[in-house]
PDB file of N, CA and C in Angstrom:
ATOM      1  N   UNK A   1      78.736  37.538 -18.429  1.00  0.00           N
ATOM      2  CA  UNK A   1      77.355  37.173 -18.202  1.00  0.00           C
ATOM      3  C   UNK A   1      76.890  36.208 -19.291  1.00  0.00           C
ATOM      4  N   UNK A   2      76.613  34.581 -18.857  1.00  0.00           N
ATOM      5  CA  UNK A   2      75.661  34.445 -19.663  1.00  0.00           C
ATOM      6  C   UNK A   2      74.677  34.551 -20.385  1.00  0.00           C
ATOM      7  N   UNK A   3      74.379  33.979 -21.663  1.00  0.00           N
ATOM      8  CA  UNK A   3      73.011  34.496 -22.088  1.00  0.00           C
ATOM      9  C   UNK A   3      72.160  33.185 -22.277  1.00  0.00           C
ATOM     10  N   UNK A   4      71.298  33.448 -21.947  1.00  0.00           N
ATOM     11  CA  UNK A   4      70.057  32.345 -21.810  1.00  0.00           C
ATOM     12  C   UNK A   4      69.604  31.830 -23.244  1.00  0.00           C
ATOM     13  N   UNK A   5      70.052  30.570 -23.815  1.00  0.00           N
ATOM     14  CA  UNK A   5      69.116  30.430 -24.537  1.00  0.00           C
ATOM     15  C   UNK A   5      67.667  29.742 -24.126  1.00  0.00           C
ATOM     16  N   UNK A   6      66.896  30.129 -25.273  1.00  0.00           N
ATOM     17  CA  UNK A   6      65.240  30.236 -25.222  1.00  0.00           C
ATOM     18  C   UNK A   6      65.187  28.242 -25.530  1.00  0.00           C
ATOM     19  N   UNK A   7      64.011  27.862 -25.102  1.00  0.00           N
ATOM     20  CA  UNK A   7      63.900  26.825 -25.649  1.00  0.00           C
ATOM     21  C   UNK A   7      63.678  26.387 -26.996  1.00  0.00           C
ATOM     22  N   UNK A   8      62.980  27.501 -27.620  1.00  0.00           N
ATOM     23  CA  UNK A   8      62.793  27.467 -29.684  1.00  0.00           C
ATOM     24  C   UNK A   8      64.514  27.297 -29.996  1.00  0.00           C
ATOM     25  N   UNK A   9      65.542  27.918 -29.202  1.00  0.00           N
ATOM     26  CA  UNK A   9      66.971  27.558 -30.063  1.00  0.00           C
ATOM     27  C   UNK A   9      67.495  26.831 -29.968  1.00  0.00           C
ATOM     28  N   UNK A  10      67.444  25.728 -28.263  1.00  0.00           N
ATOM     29  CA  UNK A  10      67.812  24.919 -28.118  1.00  0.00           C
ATOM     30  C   UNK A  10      67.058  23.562 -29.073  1.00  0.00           C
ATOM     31  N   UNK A  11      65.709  23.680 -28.768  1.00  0.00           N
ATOM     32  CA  UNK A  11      64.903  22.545 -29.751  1.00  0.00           C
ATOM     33  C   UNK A  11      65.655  22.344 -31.079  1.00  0.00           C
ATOM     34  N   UNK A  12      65.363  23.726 -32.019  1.00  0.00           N
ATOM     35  CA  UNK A  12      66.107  24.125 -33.137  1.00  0.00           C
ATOM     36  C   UNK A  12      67.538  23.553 -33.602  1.00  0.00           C
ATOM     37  N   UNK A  13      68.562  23.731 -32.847  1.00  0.00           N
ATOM     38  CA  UNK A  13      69.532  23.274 -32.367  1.00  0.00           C
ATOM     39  C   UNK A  13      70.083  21.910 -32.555  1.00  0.00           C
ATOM     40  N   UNK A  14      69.270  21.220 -31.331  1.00  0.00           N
ATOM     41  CA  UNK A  14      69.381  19.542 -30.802  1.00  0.00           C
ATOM     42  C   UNK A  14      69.436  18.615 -31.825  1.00  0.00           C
ATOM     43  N   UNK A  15      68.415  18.973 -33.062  1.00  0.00           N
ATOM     44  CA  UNK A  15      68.093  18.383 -33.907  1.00  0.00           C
ATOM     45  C   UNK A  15      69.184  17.553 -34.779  1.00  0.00           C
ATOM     46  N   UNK A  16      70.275  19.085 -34.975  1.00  0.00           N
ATOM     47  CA  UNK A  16      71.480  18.620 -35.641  1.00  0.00           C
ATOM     48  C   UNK A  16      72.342  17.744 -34.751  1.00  0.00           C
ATOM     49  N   UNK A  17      72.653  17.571 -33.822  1.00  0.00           N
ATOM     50  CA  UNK A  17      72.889  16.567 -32.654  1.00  0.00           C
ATOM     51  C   UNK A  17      72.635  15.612 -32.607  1.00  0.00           C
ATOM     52  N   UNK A  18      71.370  15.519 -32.648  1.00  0.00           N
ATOM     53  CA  UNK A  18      70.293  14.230 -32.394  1.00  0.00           C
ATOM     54  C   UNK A  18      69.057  14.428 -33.266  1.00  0.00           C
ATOM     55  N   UNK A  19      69.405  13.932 -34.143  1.00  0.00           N
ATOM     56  CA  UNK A  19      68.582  13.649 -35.624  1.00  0.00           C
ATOM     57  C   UNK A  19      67.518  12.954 -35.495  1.00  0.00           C
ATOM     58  N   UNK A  20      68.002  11.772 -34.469  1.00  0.00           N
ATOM     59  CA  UNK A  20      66.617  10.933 -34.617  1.00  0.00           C
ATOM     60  C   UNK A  20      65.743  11.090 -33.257  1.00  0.00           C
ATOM     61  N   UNK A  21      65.876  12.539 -32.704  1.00  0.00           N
ATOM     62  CA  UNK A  21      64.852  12.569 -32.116  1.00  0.00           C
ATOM     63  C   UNK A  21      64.052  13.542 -32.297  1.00  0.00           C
ATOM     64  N   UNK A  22      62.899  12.751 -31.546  1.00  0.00           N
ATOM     65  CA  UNK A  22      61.031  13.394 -32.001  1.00  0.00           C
ATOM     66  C   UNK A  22      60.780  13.913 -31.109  1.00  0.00           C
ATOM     67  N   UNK A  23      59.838  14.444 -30.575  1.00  0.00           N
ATOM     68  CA  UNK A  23      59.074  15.574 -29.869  1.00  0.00           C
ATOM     69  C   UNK A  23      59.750  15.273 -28.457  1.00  0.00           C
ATOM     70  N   UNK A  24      58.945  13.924 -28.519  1.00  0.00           N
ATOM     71  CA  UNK A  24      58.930  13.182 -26.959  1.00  0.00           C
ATOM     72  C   UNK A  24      60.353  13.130 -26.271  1.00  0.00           C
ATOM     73  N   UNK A  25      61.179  12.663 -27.355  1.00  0.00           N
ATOM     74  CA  UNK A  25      63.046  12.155 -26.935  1.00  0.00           C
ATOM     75  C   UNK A  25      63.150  13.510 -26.687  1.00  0.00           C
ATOM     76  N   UNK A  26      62.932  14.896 -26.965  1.00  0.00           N
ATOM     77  CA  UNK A  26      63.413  15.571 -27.166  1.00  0.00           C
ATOM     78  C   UNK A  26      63.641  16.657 -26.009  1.00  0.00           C
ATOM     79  N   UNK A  27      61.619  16.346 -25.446  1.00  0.00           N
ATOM     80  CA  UNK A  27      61.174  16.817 -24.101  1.00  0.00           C
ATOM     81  C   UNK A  27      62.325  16.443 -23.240  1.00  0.00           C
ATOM     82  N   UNK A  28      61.928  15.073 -23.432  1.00  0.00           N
ATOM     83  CA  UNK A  28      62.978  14.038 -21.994  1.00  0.00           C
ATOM     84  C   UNK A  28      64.473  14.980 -21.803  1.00  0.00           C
ATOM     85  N   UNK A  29      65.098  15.087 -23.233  1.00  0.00           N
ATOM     86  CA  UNK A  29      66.337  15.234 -23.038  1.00  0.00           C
ATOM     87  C   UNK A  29      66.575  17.130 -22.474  1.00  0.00           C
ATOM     88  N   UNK A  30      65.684  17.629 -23.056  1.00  0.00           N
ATOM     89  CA  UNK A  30      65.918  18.558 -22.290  1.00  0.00           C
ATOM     90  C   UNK A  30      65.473  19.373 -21.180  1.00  0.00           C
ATOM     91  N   UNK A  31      64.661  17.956 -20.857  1.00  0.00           N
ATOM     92  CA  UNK A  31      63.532  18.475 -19.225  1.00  0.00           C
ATOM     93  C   UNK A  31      62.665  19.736 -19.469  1.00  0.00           C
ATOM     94  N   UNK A  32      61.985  19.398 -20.598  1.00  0.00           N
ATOM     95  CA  UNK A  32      61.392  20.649 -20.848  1.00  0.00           C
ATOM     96  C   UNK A  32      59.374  19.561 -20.814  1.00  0.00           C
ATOM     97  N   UNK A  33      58.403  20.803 -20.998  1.00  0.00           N
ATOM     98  CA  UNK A  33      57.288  20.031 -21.281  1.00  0.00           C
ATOM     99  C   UNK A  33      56.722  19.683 -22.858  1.00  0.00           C
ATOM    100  N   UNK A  34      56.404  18.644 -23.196  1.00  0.00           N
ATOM    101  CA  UNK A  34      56.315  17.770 -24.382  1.00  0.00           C
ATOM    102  C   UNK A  34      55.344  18.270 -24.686  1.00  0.00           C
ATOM    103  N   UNK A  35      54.163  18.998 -24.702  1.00  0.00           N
ATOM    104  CA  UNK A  35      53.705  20.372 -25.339  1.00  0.00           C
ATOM    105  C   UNK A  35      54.005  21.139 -25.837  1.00  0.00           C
ATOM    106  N   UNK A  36      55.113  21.861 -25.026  1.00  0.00           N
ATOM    107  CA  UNK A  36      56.127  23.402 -25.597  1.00  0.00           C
ATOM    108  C   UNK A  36      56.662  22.747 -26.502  1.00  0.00           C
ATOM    109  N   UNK A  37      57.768  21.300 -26.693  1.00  0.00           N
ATOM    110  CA  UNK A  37      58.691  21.135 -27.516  1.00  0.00           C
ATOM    111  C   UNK A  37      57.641  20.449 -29.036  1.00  0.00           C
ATOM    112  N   UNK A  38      56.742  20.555 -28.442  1.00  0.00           N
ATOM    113  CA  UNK A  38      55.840  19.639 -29.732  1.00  0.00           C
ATOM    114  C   UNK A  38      54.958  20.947 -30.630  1.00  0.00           C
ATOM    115  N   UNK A  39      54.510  22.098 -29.901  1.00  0.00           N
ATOM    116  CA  UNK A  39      54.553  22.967 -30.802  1.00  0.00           C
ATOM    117  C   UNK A  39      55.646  23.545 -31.284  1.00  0.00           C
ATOM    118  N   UNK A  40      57.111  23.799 -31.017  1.00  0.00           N
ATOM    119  CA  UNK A  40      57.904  24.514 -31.431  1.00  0.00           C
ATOM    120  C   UNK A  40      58.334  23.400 -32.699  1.00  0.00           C
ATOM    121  N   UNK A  41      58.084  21.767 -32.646  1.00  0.00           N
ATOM    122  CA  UNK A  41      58.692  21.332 -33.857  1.00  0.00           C
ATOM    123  C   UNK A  41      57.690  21.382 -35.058  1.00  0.00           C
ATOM    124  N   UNK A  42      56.289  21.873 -34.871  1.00  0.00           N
ATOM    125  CA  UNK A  42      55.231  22.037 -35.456  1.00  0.00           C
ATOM    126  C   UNK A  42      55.642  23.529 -36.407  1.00  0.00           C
ATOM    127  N   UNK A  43      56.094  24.197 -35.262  1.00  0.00           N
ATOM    128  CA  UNK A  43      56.638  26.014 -35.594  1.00  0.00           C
ATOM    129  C   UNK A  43      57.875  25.543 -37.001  1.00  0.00           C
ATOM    130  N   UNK A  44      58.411  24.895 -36.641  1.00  0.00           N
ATOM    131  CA  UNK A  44      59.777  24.599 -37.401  1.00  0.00           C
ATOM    132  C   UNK A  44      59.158  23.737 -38.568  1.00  0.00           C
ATOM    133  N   UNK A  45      58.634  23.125 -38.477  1.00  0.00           N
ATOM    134  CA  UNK A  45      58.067  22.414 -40.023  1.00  0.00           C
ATOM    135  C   UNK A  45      57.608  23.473 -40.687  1.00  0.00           C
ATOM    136  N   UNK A  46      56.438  23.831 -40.012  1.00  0.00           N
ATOM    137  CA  UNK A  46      55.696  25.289 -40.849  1.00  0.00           C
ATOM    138  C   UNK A  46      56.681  26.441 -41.660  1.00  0.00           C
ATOM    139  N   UNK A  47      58.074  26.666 -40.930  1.00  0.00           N
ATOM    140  CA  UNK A  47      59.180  27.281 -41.336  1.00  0.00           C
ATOM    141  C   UNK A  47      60.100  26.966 -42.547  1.00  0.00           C
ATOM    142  N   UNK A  48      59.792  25.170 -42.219  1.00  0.00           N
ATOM    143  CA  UNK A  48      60.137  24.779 -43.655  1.00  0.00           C
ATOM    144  C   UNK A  48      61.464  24.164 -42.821  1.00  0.00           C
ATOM    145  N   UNK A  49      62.150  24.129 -41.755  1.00  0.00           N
ATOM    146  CA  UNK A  49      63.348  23.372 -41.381  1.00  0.00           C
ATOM    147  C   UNK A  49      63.192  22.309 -41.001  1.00  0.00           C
ATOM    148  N   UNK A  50      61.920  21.478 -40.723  1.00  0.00           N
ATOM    149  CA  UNK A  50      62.032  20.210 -40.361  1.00  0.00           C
ATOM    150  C   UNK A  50      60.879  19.602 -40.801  1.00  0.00           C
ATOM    151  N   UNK A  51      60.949  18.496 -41.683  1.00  0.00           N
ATOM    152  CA  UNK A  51      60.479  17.687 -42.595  1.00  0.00           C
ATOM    153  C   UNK A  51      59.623  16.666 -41.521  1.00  0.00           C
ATOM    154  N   UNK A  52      58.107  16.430 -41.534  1.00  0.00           N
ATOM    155  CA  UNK A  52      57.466  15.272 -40.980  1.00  0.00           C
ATOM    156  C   UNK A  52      57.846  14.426 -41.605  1.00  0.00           C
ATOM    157  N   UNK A  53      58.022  13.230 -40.730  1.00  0.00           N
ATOM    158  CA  UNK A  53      58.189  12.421 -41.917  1.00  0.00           C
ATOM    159  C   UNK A  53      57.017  10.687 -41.582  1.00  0.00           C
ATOM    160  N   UNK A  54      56.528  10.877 -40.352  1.00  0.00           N
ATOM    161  CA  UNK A  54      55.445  10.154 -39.730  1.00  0.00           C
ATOM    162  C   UNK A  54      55.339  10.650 -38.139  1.00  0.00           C
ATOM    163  N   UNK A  55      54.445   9.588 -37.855  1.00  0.00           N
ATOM    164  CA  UNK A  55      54.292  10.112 -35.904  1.00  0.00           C
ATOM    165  C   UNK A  55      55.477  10.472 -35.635  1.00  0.00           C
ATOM    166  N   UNK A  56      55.761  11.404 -34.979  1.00  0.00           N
ATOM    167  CA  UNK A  56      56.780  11.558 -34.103  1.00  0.00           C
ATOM    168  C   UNK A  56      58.342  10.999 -35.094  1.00  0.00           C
ATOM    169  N   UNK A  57      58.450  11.062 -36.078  1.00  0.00           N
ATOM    170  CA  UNK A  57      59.296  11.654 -36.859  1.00  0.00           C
ATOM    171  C   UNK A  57      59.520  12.041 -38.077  1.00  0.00           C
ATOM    172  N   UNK A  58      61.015  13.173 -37.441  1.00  0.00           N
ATOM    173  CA  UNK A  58      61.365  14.380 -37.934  1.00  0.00           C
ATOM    174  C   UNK A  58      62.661  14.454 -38.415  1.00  0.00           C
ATOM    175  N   UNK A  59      62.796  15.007 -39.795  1.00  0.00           N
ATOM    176  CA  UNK A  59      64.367  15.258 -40.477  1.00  0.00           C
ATOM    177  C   UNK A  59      64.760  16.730 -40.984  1.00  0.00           C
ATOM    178  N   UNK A  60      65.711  16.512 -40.888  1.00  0.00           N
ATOM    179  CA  UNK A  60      66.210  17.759 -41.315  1.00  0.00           C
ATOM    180  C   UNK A  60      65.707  18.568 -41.922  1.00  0.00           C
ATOM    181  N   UNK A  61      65.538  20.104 -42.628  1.00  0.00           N
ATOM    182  CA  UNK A  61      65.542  20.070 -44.463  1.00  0.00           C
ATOM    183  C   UNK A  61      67.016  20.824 -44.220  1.00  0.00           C
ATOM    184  N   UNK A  62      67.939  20.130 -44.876  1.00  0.00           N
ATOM    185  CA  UNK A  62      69.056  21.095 -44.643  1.00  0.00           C
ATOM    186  C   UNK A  62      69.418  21.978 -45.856  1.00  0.00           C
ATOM    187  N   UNK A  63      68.619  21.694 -47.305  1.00  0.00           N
ATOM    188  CA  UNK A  63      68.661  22.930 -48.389  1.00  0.00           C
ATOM    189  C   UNK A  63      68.224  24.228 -47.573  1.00  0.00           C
ATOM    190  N   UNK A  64      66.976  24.408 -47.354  1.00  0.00           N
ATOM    191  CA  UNK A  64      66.360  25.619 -46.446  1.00  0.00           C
ATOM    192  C   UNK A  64      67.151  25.586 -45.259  1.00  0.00           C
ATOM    193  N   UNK A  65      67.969  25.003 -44.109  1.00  0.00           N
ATOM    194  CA  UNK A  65      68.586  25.589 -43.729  1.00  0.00           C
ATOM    195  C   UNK A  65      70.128  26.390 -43.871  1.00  0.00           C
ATOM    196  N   UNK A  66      70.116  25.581 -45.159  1.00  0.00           N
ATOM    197  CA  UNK A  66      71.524  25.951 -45.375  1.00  0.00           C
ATOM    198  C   UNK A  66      71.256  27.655 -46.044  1.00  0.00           C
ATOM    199  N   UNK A  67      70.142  27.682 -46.908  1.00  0.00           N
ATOM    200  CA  UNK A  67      69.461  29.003 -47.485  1.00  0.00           C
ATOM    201  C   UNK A  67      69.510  30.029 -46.242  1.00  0.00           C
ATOM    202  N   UNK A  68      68.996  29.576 -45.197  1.00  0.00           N
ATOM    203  CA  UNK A  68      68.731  30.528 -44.370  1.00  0.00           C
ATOM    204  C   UNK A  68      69.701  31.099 -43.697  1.00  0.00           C
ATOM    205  N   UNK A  69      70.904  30.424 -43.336  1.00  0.00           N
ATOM    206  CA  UNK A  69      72.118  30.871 -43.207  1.00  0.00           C
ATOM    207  C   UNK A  69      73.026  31.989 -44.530  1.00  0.00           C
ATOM    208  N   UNK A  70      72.977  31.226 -45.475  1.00  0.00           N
ATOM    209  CA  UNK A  70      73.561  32.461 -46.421  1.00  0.00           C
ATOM    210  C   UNK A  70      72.687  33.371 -46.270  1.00  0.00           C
ATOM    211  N   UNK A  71      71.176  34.002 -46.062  1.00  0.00           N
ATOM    212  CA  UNK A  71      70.732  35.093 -45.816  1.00  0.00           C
ATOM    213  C   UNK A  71      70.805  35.634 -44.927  1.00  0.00           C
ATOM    214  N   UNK A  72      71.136  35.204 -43.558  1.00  0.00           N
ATOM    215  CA  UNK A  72      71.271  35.488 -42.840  1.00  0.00           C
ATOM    216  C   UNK A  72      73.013  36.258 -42.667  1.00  0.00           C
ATOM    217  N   UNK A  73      73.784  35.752 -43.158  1.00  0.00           N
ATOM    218  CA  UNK A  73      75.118  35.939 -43.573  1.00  0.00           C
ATOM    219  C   UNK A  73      75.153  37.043 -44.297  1.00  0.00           C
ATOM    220  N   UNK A  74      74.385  37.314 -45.675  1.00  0.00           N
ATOM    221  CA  UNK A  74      74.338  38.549 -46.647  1.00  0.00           C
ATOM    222  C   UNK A  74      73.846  39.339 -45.831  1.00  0.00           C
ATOM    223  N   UNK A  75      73.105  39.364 -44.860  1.00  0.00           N
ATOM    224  CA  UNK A  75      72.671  40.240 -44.188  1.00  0.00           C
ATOM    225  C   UNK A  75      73.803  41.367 -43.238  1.00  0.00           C
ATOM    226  N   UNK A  76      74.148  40.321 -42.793  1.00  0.00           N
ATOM    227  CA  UNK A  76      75.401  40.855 -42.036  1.00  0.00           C
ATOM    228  C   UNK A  76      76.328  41.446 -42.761  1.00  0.00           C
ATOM    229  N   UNK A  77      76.688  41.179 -44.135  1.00  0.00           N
ATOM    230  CA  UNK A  77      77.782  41.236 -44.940  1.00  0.00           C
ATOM    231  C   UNK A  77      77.452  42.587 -45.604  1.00  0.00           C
ATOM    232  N   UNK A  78      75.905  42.897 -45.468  1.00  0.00           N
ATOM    233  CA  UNK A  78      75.247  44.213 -46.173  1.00  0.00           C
ATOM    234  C   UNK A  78      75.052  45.419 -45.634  1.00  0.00           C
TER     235      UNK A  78
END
């Protein structure tokens, strides 16, 4: 059985893929609505994983994500 991912993981996700896209590229590419994907990259800045960097673009932070993985890792490991 598959498992569904949510659109917050795919958005989340894409990024590392496709770096240079912004809200809008992002909708398009995954036929989703450019609302949902424009608060979830709003959700993800606020989180600290993706850096504004003007209109409609967005970069990485890959220190904090890389952080969030080793905790996420010790977690498991604990």
């Amino acid at each position: 059985m598959g498992e569904e991912v949510s659109l917050r993981d795919r958005v989340f996700r894409d990024p590392l893929l496709r770096p240079d896209y912004g809200p809008s590229e992002m909708a398009k590419h995954l036929n989703a609505n450019y609302n949902s994907v424009k608060a979830i990259y709003v959700k993800l800045c606020d989180e600290g994983f993706l850096l504004r960097e003007g209109r409609g673009k967005y970069s990485l932070n890959i220190p904090r994500m890389i952080l969030d993985l080793y905790e996420r890792l010790r977690r498991l490991e604990g």
